[in-house]
C-alpha atoms as a PDB file:
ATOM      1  CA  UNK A   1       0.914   7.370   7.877  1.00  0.00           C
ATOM      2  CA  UNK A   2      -1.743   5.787   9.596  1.00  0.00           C
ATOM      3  CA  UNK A   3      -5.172   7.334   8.936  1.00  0.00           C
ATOM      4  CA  UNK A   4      -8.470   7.929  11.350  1.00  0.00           C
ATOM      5  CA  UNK A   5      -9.718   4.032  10.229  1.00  0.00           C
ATOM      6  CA  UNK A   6      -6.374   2.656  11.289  1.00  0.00           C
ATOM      7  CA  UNK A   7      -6.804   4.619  14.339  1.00  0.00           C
ATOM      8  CA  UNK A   8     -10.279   3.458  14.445  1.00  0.00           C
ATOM      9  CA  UNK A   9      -9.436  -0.167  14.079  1.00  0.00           C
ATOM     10  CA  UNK A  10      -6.902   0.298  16.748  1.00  0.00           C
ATOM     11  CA  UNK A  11      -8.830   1.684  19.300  1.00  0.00           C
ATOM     12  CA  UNK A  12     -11.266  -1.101  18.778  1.00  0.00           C
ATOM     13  CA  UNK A  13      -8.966  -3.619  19.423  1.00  0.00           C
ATOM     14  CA  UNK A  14      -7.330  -2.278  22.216  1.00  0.00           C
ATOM     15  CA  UNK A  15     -10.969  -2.049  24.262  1.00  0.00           C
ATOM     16  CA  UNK A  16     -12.117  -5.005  23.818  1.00  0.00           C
ATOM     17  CA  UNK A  17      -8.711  -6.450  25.184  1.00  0.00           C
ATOM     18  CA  UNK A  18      -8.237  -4.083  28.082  1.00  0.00           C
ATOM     19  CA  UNK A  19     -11.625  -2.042  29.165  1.00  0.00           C
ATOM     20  CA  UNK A  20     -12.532  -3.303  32.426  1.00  0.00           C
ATOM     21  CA  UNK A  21      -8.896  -4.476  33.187  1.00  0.00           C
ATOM     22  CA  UNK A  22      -6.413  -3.453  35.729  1.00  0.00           C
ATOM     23  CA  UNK A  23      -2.900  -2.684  34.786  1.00  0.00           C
ATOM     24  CA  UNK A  24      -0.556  -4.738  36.322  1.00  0.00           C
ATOM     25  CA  UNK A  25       2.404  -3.032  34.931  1.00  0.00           C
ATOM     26  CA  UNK A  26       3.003  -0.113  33.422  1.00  0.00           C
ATOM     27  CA  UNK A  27       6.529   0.239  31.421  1.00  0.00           C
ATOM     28  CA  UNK A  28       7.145   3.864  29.388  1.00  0.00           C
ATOM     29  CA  UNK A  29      11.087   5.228  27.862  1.00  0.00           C
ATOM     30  CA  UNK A  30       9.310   8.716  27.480  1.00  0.00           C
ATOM     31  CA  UNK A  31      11.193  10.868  30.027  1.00  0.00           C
ATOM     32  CA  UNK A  32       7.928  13.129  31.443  1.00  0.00           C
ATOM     33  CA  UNK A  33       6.089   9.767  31.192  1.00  0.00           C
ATOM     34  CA  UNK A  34       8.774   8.419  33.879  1.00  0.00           C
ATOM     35  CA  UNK A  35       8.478  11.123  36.081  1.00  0.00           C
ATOM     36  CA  UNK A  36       4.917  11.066  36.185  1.00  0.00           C
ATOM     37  CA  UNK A  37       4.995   7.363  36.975  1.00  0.00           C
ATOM     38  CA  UNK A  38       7.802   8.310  39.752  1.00  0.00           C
ATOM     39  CA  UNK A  39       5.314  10.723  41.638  1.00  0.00           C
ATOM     40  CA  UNK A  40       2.373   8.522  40.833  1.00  0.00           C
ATOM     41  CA  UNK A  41       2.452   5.002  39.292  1.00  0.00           C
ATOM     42  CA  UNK A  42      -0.694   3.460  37.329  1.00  0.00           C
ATOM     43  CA  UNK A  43      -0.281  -0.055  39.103  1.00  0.00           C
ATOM     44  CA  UNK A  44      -3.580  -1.353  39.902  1.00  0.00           C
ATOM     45  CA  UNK A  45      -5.437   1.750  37.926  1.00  0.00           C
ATOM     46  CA  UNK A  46      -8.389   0.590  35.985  1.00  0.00           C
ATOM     47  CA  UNK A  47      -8.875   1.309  32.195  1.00  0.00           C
ATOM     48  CA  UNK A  48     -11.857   2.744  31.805  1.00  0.00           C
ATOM     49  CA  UNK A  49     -12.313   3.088  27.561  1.00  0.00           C
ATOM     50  CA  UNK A  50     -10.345   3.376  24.625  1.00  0.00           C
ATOM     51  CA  UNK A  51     -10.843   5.597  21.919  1.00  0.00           C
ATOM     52  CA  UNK A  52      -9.717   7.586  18.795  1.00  0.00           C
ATOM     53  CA  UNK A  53     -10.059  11.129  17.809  1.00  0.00           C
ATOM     54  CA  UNK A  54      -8.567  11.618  14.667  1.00  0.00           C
ATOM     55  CA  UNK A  55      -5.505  10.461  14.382  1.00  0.00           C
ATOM     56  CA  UNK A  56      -5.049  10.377  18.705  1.00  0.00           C
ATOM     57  CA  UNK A  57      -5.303   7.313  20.986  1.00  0.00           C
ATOM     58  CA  UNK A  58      -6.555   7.985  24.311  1.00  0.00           C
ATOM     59  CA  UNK A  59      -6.386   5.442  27.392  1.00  0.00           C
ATOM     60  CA  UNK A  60      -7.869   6.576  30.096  1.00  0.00           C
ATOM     61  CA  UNK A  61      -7.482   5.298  33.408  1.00  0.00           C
ATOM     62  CA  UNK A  62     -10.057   5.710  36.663  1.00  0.00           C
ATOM     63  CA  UNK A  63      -7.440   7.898  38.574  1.00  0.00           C
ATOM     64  CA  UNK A  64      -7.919  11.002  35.511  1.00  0.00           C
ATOM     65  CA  UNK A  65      -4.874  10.058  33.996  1.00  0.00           C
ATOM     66  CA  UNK A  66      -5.198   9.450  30.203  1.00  0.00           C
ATOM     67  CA  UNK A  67      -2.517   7.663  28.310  1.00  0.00           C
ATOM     68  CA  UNK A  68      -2.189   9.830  24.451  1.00  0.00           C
ATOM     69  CA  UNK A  69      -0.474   8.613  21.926  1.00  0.00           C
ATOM     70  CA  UNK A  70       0.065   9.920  18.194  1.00  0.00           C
ATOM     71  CA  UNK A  71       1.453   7.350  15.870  1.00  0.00           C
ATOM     72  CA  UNK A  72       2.102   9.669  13.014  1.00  0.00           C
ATOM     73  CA  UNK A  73       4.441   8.329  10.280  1.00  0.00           C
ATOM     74  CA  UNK A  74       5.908   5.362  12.307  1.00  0.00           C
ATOM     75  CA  UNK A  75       4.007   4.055  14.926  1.00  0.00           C
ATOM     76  CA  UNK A  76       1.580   1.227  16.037  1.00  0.00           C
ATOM     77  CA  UNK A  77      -0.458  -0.275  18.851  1.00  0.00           C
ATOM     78  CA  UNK A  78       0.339  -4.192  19.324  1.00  0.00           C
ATOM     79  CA  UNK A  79      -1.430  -6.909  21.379  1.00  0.00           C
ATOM     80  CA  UNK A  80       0.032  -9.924  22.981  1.00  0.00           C
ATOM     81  CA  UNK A  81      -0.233 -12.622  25.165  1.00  0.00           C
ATOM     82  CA  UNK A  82       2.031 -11.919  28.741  1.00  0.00           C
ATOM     83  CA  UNK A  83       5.280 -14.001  27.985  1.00  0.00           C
ATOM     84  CA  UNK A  84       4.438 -13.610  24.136  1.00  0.00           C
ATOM     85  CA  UNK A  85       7.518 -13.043  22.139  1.00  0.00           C
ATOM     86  CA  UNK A  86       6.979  -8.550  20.409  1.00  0.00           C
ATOM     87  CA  UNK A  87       7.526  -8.805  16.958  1.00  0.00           C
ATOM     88  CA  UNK A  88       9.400  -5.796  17.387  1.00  0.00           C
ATOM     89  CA  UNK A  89      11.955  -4.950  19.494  1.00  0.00           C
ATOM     90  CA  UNK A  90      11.807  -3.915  22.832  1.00  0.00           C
ATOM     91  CA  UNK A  91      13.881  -0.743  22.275  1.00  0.00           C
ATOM     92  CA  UNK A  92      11.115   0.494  19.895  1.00  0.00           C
ATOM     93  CA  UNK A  93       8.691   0.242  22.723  1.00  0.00           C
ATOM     94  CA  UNK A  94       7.476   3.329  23.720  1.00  0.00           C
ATOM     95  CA  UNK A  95       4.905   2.718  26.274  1.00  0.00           C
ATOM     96  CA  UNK A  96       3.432  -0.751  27.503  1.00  0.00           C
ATOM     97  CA  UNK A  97       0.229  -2.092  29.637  1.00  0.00           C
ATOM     98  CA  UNK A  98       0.446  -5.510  31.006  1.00  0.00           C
ATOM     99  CA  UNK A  99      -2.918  -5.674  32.563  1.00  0.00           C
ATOM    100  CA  UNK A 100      -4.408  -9.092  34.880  1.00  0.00           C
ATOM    101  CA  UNK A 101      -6.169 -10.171  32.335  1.00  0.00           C
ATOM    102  CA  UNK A 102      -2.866 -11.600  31.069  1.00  0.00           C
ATOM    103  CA  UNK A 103      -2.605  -9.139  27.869  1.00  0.00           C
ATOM    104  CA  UNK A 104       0.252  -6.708  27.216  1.00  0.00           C
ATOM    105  CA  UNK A 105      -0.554  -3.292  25.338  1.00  0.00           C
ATOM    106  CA  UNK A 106       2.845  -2.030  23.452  1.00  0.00           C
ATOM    107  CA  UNK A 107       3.125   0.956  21.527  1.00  0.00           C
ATOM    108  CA  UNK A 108       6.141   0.968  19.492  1.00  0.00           C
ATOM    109  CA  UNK A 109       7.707   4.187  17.482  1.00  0.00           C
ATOM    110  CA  UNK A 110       5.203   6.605  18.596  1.00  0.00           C
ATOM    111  CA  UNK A 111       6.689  10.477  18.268  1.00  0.00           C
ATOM    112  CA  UNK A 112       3.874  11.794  20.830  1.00  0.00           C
ATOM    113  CA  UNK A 113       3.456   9.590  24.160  1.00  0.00           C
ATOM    114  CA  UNK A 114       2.200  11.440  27.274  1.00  0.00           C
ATOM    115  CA  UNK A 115       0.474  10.770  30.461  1.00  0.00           C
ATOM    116  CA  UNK A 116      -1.557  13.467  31.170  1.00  0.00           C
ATOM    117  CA  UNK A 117      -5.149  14.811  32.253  1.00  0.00           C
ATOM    118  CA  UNK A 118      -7.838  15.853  30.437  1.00  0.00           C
ATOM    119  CA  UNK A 119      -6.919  19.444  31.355  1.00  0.00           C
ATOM    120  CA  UNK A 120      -3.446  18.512  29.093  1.00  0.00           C
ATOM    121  CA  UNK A 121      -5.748  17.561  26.298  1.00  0.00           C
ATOM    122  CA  UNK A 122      -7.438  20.709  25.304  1.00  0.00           C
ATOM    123  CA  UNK A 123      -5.467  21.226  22.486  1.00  0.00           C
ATOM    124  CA  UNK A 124      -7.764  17.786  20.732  1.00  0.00           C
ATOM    125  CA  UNK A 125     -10.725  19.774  21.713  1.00  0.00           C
ATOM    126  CA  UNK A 126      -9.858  22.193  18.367  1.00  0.00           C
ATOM    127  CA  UNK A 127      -9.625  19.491  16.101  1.00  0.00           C
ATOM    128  CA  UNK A 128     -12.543  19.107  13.522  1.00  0.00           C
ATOM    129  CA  UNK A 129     -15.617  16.669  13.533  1.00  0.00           C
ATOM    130  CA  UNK A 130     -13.960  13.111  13.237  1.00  0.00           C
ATOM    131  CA  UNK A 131     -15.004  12.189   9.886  1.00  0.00           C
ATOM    132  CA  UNK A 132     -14.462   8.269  10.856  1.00  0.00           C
ATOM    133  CA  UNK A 133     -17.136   8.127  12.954  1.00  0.00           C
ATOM    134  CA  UNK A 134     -21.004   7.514  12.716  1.00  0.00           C
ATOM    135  CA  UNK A 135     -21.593  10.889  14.465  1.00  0.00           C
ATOM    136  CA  UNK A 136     -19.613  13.344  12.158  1.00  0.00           C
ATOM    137  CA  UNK A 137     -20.734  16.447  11.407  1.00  0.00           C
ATOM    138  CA  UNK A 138     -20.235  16.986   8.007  1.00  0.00           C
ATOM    139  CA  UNK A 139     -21.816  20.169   7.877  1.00  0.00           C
ATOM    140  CA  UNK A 140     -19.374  21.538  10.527  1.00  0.00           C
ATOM    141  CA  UNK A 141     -16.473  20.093   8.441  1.00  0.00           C
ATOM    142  CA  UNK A 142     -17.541  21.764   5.460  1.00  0.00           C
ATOM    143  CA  UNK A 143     -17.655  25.374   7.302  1.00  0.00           C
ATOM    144  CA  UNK A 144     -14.256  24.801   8.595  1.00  0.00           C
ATOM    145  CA  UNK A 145     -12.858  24.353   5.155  1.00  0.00           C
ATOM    146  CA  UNK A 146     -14.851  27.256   3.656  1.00  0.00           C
ATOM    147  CA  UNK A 147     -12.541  29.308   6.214  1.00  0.00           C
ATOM    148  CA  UNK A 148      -9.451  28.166   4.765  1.00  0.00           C
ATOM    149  CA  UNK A 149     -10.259  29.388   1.432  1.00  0.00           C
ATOM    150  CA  UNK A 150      -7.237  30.823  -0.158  1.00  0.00           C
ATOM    151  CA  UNK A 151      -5.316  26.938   0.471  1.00  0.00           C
ATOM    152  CA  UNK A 152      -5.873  24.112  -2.121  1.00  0.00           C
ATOM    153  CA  UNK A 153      -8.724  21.861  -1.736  1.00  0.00           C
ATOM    154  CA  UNK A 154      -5.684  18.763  -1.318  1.00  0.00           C
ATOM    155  CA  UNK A 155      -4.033  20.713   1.542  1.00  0.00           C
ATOM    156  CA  UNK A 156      -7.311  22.129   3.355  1.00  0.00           C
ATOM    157  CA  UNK A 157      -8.213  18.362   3.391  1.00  0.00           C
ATOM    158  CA  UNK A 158      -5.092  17.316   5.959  1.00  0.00           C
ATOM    159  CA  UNK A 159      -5.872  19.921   8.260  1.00  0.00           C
ATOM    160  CA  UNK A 160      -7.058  17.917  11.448  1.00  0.00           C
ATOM    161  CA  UNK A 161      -8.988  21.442  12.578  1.00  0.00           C
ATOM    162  CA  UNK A 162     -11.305  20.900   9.568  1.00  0.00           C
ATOM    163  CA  UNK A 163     -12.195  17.311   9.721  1.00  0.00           C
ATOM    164  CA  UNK A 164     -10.411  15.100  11.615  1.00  0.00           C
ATOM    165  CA  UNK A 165      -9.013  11.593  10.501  1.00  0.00           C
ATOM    166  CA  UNK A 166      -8.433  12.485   6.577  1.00  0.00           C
ATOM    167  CA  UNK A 167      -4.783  11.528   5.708  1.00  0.00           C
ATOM    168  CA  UNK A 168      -2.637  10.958   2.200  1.00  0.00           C
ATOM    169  CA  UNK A 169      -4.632   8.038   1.017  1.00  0.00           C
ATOM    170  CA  UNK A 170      -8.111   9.055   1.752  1.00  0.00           C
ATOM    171  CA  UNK A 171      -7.312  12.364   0.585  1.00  0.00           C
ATOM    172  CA  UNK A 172      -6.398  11.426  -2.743  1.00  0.00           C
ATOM    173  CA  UNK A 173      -9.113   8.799  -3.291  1.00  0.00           C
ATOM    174  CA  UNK A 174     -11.900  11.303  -2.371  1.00  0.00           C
ATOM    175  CA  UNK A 175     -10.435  13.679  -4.877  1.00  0.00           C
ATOM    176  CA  UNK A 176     -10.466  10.792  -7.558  1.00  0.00           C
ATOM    177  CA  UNK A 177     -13.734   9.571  -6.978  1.00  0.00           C
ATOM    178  CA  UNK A 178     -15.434  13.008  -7.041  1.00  0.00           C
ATOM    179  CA  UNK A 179     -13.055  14.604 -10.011  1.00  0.00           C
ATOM    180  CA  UNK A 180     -11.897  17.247  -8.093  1.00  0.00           C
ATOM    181  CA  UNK A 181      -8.775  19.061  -9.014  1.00  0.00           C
ATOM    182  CA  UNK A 182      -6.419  18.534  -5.357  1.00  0.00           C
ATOM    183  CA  UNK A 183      -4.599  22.219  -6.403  1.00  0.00           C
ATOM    184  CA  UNK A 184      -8.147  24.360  -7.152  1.00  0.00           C
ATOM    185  CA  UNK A 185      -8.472  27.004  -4.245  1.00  0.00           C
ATOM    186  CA  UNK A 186     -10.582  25.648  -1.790  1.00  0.00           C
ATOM    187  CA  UNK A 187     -12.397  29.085  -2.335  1.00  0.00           C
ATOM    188  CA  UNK A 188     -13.501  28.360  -6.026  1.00  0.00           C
ATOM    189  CA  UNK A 189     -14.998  25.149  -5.205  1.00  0.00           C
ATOM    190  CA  UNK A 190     -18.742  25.288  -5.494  1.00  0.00           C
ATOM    191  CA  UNK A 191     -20.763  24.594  -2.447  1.00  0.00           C
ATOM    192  CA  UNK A 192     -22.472  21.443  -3.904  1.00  0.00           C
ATOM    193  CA  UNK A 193     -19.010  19.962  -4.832  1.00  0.00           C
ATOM    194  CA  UNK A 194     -17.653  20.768  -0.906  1.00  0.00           C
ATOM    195  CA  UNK A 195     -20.449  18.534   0.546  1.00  0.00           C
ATOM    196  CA  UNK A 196     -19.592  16.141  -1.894  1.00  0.00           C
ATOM    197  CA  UNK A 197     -16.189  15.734  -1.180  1.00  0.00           C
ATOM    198  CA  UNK A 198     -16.728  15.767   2.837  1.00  0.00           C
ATOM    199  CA  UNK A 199     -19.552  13.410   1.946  1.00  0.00           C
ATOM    200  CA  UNK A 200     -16.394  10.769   0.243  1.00  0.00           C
ATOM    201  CA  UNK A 201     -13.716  11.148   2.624  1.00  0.00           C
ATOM    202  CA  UNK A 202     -16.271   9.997   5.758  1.00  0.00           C
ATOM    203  CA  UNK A 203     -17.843   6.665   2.939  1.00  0.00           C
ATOM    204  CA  UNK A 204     -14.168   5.675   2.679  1.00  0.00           C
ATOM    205  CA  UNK A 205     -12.637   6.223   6.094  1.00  0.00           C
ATOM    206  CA  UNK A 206     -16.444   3.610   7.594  1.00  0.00           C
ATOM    207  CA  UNK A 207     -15.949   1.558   5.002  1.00  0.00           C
ATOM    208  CA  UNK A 208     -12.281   0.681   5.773  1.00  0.00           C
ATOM    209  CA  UNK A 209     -12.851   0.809   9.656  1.00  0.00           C
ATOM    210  CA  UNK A 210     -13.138  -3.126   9.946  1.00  0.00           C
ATOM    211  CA  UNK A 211      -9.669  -5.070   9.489  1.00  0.00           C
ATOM    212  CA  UNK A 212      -8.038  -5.544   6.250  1.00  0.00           C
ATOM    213  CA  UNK A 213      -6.507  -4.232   3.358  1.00  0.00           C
ATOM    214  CA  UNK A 214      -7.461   0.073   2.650  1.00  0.00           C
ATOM    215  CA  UNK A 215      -9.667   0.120  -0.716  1.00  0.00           C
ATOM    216  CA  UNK A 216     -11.566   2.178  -2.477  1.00  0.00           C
ATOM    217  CA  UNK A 217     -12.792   0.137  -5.285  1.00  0.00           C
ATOM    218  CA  UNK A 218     -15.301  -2.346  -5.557  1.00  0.00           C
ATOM    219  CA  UNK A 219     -13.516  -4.533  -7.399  1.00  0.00           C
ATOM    220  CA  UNK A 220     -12.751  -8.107  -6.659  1.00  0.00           C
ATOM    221  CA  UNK A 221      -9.562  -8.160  -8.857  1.00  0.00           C
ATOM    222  CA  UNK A 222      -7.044  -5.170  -9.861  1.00  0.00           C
ATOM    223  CA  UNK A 223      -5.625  -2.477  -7.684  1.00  0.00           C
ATOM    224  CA  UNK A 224      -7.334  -2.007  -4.497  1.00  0.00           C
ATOM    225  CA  UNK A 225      -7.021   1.984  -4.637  1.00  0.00           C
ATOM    226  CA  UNK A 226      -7.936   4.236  -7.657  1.00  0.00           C
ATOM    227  CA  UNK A 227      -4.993   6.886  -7.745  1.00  0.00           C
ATOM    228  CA  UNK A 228      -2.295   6.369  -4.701  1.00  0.00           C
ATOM    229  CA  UNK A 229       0.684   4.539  -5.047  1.00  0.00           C
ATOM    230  CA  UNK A 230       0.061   4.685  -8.604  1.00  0.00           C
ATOM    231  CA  UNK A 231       1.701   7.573 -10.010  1.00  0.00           C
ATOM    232  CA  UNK A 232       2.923   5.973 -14.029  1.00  0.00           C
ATOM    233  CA  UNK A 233       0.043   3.720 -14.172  1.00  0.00           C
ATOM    234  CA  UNK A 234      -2.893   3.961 -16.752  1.00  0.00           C
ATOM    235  CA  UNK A 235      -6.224   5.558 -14.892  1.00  0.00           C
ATOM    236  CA  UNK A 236      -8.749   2.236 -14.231  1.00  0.00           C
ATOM    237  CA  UNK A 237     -11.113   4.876 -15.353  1.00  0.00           C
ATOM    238  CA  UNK A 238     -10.064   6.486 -18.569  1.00  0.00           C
ATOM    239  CA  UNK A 239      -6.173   4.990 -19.420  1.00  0.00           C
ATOM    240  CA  UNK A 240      -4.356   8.466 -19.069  1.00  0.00           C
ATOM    241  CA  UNK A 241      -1.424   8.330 -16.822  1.00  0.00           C
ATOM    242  CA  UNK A 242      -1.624   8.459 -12.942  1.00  0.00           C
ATOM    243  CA  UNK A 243       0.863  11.404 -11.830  1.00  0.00           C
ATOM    244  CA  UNK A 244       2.136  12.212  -8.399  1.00  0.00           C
ATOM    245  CA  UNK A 245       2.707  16.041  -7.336  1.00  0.00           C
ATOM    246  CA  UNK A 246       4.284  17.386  -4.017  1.00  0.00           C
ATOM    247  CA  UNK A 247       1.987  19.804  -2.657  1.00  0.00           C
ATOM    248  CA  UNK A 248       1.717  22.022   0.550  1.00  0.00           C
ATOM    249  CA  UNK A 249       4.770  23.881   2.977  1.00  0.00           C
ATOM    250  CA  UNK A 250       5.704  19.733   4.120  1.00  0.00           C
ATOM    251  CA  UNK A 251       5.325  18.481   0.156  1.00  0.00           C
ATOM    252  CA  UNK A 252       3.074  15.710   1.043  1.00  0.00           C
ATOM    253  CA  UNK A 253       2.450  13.706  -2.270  1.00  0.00           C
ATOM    254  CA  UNK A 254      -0.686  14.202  -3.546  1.00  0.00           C
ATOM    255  CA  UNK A 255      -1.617  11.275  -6.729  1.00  0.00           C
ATOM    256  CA  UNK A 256      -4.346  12.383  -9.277  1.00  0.00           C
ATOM    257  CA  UNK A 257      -5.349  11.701 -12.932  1.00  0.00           C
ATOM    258  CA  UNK A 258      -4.985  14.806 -14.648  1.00  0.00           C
ATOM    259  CA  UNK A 259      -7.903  13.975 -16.899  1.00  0.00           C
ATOM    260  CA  UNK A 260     -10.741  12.799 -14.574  1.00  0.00           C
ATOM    261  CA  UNK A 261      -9.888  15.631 -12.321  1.00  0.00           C
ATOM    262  CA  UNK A 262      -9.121  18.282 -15.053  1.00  0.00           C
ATOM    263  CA  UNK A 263      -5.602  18.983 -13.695  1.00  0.00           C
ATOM    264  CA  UNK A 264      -4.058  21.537 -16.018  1.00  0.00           C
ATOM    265  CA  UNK A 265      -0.393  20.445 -17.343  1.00  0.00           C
END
C-alpha cells in the first residue's frame, strides 16, 4: 500500500508538471465524476497546487473544484508526454489531465476518485498531523494515540486520525528500530517511549520522501529494510528469526523480531 512518502513523492511530481497549467482535457470512468463534468466541465480550469495529506491527493483547480484521489492498495499517479504510449492500460485509468503544457496526468486503479469542493472534504480535516511533513506535530500525534489506549501500539499506529501517513512498512520499521513490542497496549507504553516512536515513524517517512527504493538502514549492502518482508530471516541485529503476525479487525501483517522487541512466544 502506498505510504504518506509515496504520496509525498507523488504530489511532488505532479506540481511541478502541472501547477500553473490549464487542463485541456479532462477524461474520468467514475460515474459522480461524469456527472459532475456533465453539469460543469474542467476544460480550460487552471491547477492551482498539488498536495498530499496522508495518504490523499488533492488537485485543486481555480473554479473550487478539487480533484481527490486515494490510491490505497492498488493505485498510482503516472506522467506522460501527450501522444506517449500508458504503461498501463487505458481501462485501468481512472481519472486523467491532459493539460497545454503538453503533459497528461493518469491515475490508474484508484478505489476513491471524486470531484468535489472543499466543503466535500471535511472528513480529511479529522485526520491526524501528517507525520511526512516538515510541519508535523508530533506532540499532537502522540495525544491522539494516548486516546486510543486500550488498542495495540501496531494498530493505534495505522489509524490516519492519530498521525497521518504511517502505513505497514513504516509501521513495522519504527517498531524495530525503537524495540517496541507492536501487540503491548498502547496504554502501557511509557510516555518517553510514545515520543520516541512518533519521533521514528516521521525520520523514516522524510528520509524516504525523495525517489527511490523505501529503506531504513544505512547500509550500503544487505536488505534495505530491518523487519518487513522478512518474516524467516535471521534479525541483521541479533540472528533470531524475523516472524510475521496478523494483527487488528482487517489482519494487516505486522513483521517483528521477537527478541529485540521482547515479543512473548
Amino acid at each position: 500500500m502506498p505510504e504518506g512518502d509515496n504520496l509525498f513523492r507523488a504530489a511532488t511530481a505532479l506540481r511541478k508538471a502541472l501547477q500553473g497549467s490549464r487542463v485541456a482535457a479532462f477524461h474520468s470512468d467514475v460515474p459522480l465524476v461524469l456527472r459532475a463534468l456533465e453539469e460543469k466541465p474542467l476544460d480550460g480550469a487552471r491547477i492551482e497546487s498539488v498536495e498530499a495529506r496522508g495518504k490523499h491527493l488533492l488537485v485543486d483547480f481555480d473554479d473550487g473544484r478539487i480533484l481527490h484521489t486515494h490510491l490505497r492498495m492498488s493505485g498510482s499517479w503516472h506522467l506522460y508526454r501527450t501522444g506517449e504510449s500508458w504503461q498501463r492500460s487505458p481501462a485501468q485509468a481512472r481519472a486523467s489531465i491532459e493539460t497545454n503544457s503538453g503533459l497528461v496526468a493518469v491515475c490508474f486503479n484508484a478505489p476513491v476518485v471524486e470531484l468535489t469542493t472543499g466543503f466535500g472534504l471535511r472528513g480529511l480535516e479529522r485526520l491526524g498531523p501528517d507525520a511526512t511533513t516538515d510541519a508535523f506535530d508530533a506532540q499532537e500525534a502522540v495525544r491522539r494515540l494516548r486516546a486510543r489506549g486500550d488498542s495495540t501500539v501496531g494498530e493505534a499506529l495505522l489509524f490516519q486520525r492519530a498521525l497521518a501517513g504511517v502505513g505497514n512498512v513504516i509501521k513495522a520499521e519504527a517498531l524495530f528500530l525503537c524495540g517496541q513490542d507492536p501487540f503491548r497496549a498502547v496504554s502501557a507504553v511509557p510516555d518517553a517511549q510514545l515520543v520516541r516512536l512518533v519521533a521514528e515513524a516521521h525520520r523514516l517517512l522524510v528520509a524516504n520522501r525523495e525517489a527511490g527504493p523505501r529503506t531504513s538502514r544505512n547500509a550500503l549492502t544487505g536488505p534495505r529494510l530491518w523487519v518487513y518482508g522478512r518474516s524467516g530471516k535471521p534479525c541483521l541485529k541479533c540472528g533470531s528469526p524475523i516472524r510475521m503476525r496478523r494483527q487488528g479487525a482487517t489482519g494487516r501483517s505486522t513483521y517483528y523480531c521477537p527478541r529485540c522487541q521482547g515479543v512473548a512466544s
